[in-house]
PDB file of N, CA and C in Angstrom:
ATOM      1  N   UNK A   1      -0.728  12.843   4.887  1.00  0.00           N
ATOM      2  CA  UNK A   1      -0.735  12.770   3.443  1.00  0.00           C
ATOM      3  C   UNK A   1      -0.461  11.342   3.002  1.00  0.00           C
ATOM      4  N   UNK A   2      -1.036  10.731   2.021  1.00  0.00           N
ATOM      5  CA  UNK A   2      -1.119   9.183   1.217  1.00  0.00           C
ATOM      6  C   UNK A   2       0.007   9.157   0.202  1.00  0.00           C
ATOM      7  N   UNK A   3       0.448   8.486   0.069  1.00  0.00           N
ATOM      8  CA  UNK A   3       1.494   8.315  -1.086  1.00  0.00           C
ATOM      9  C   UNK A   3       0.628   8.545  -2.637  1.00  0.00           C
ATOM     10  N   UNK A   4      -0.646   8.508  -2.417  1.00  0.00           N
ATOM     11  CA  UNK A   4      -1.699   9.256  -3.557  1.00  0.00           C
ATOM     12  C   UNK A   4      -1.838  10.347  -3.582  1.00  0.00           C
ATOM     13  N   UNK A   5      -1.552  10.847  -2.604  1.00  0.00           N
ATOM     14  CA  UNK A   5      -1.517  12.723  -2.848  1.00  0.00           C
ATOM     15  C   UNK A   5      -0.404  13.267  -3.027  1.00  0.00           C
ATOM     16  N   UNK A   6       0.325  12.620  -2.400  1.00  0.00           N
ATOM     17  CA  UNK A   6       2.050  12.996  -2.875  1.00  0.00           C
ATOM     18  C   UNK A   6       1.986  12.789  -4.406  1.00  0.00           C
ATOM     19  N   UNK A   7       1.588  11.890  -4.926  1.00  0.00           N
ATOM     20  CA  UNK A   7       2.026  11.795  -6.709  1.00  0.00           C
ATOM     21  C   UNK A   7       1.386  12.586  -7.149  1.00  0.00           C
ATOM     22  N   UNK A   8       0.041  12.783  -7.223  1.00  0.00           N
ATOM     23  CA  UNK A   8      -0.619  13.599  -7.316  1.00  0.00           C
ATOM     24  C   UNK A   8      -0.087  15.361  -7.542  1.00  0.00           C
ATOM     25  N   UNK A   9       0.281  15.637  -6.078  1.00  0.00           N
ATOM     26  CA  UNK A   9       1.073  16.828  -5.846  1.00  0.00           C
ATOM     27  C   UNK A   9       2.472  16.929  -7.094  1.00  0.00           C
ATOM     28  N   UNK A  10       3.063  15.835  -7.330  1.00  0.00           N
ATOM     29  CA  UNK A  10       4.326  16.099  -7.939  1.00  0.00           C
ATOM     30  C   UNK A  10       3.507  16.058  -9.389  1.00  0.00           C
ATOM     31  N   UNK A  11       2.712  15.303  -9.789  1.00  0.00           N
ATOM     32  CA  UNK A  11       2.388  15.394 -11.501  1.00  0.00           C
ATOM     33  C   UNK A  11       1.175  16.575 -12.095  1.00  0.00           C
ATOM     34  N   UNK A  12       1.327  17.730 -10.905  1.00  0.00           N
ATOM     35  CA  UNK A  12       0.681  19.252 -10.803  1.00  0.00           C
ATOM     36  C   UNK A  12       1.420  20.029 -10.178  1.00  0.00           C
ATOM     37  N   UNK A  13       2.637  19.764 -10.311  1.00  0.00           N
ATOM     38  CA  UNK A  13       3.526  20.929  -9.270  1.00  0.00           C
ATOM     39  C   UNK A  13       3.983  22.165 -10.417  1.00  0.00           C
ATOM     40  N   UNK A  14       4.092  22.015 -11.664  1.00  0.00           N
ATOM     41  CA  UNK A  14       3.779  23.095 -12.820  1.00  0.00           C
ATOM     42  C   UNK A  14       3.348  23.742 -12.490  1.00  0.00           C
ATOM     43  N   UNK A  15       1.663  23.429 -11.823  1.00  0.00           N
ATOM     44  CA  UNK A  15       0.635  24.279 -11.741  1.00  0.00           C
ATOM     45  C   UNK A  15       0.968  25.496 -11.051  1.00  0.00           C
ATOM     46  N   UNK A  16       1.732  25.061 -10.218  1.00  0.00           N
ATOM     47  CA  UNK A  16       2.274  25.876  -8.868  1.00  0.00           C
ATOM     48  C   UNK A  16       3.083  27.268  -9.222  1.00  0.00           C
ATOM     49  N   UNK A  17       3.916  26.762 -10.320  1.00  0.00           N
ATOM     50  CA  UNK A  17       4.604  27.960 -10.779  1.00  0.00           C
ATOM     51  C   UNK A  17       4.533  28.665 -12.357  1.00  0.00           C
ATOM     52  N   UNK A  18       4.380  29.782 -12.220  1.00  0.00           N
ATOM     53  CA  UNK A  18       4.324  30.743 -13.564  1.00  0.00           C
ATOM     54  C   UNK A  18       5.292  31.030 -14.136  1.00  0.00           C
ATOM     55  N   UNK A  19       5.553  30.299 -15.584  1.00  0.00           N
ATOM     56  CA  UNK A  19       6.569  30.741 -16.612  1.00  0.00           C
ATOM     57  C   UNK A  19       6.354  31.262 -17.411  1.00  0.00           C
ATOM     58  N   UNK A  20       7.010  32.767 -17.401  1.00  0.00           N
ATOM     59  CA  UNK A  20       6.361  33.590 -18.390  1.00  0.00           C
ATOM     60  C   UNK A  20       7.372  34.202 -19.700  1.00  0.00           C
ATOM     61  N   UNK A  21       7.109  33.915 -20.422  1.00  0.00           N
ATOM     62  CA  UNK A  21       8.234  34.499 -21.743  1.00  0.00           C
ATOM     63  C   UNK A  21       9.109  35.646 -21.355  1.00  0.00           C
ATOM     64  N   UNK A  22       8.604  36.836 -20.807  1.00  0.00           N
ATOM     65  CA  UNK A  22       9.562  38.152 -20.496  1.00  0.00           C
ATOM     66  C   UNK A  22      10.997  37.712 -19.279  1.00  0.00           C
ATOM     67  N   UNK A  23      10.406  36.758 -18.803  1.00  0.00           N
ATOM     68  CA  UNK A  23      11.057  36.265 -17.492  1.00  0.00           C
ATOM     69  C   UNK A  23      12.650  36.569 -18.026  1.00  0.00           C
ATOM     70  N   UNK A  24      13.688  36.837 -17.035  1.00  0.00           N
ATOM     71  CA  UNK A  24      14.998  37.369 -17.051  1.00  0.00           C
ATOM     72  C   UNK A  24      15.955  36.026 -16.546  1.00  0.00           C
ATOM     73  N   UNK A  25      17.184  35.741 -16.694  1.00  0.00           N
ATOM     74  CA  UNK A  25      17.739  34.892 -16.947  1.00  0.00           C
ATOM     75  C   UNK A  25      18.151  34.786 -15.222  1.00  0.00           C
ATOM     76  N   UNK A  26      18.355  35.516 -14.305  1.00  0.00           N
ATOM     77  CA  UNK A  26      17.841  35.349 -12.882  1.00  0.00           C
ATOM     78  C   UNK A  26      16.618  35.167 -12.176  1.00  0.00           C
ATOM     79  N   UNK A  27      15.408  35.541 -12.475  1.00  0.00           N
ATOM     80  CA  UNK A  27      13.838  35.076 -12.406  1.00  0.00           C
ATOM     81  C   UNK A  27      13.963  33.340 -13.017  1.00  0.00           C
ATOM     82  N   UNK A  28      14.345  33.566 -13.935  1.00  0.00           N
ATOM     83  CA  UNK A  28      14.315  31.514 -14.469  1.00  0.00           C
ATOM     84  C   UNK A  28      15.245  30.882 -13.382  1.00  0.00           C
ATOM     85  N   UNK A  29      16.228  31.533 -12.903  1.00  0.00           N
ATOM     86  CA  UNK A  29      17.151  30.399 -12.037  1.00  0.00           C
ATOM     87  C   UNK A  29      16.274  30.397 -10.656  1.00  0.00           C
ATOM     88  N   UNK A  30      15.721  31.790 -10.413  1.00  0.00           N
ATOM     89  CA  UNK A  30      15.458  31.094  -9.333  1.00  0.00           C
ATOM     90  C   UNK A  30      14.040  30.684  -8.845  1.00  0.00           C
ATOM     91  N   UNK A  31      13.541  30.134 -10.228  1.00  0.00           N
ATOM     92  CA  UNK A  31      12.014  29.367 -10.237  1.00  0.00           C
ATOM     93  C   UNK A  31      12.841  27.965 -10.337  1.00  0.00           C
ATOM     94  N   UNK A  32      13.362  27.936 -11.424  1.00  0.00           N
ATOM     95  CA  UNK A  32      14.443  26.226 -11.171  1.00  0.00           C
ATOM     96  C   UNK A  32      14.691  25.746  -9.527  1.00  0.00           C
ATOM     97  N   UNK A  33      15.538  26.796  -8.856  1.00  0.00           N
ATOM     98  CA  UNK A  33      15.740  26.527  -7.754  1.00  0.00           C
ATOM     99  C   UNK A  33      14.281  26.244  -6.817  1.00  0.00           C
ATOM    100  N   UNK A  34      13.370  26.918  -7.230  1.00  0.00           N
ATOM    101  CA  UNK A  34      12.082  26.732  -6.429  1.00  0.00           C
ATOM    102  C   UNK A  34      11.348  25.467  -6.667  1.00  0.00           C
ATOM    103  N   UNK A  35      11.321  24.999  -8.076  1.00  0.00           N
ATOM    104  CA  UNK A  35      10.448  24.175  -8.425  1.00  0.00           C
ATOM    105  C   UNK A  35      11.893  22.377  -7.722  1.00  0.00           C
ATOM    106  N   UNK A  36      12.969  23.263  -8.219  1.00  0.00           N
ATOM    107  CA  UNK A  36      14.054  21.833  -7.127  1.00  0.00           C
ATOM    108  C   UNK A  36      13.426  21.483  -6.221  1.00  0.00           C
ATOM    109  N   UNK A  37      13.580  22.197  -5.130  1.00  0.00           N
ATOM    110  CA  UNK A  37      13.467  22.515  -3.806  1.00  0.00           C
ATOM    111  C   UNK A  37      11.729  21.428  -3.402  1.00  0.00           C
ATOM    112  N   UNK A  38      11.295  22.102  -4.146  1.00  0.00           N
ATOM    113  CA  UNK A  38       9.471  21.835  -4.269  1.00  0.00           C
ATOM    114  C   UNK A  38       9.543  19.815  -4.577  1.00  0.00           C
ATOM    115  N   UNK A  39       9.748  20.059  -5.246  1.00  0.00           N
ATOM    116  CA  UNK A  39      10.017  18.620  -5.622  1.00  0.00           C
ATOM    117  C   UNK A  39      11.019  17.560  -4.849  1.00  0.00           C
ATOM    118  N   UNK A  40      11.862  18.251  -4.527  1.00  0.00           N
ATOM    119  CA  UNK A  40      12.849  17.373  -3.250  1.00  0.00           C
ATOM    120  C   UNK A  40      11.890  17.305  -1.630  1.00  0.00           C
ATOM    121  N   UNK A  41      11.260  18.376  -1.377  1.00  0.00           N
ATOM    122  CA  UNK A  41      10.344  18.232  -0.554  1.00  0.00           C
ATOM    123  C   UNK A  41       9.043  17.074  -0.784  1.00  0.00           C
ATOM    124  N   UNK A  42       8.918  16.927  -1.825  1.00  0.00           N
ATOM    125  CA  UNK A  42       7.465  16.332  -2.041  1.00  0.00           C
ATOM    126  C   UNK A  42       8.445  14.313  -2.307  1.00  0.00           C
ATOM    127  N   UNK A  43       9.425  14.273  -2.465  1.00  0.00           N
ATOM    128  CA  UNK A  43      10.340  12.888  -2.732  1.00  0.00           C
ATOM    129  C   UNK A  43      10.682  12.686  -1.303  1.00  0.00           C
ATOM    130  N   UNK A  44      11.146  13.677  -0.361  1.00  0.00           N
ATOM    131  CA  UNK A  44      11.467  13.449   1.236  1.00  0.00           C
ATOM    132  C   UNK A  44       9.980  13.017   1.326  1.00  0.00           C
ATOM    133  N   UNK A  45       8.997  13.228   1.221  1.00  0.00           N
ATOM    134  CA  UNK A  45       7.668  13.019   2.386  1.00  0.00           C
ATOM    135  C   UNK A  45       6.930  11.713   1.415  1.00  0.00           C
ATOM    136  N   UNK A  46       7.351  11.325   0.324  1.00  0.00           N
ATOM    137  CA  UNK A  46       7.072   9.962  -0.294  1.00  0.00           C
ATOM    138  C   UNK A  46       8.468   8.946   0.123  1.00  0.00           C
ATOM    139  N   UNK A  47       9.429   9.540   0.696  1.00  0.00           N
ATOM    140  CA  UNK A  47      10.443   8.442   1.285  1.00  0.00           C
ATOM    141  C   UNK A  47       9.513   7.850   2.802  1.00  0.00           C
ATOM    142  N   UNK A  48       9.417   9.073   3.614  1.00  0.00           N
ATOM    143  CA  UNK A  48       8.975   9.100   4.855  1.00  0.00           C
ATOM    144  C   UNK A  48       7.301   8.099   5.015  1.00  0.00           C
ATOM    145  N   UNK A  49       6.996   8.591   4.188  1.00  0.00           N
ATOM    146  CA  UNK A  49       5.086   7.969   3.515  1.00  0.00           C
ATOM    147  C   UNK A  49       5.733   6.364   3.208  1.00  0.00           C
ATOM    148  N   UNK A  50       6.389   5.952   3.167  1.00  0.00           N
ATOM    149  CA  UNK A  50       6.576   4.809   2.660  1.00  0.00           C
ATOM    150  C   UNK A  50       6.916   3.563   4.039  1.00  0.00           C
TER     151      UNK A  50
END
C-alpha cells in the first residue's frame, strides 16, 4: 500500500460505516470504537509506509 492509498482510505473511511438515526446509545459506542480502531490502523501503516 502507497502513502496515496492510505489517505485515500482515511478521507472514505465514513463510507465504511452506517449511521443510522434509530441507532441505540451502545450501537453508537461501539461504531466509535470501530471507526477508532479503523483509523489507528490506517495511521500505524502510514507511520510504517513512511
Amino acid at each position: 500500500m502507497t502513502i496515496k492509498d492510505l489517505k485515500y482510505e482515511l478521507e472514505h473511511l465514513h463510507e465504511d460505516y452506517e449511521l443510522r438515526p434509530e441507532m441505540t446509545i451502545r450501537e453508537l459506542e461501539w461504531l466509535c470504537m470501530k471507526v477508532s480502531r479503523h483509523t489507528a490502523e490506517v495511521g500505524l501503516k502510514l507511520a510504517v509506509a513512511r
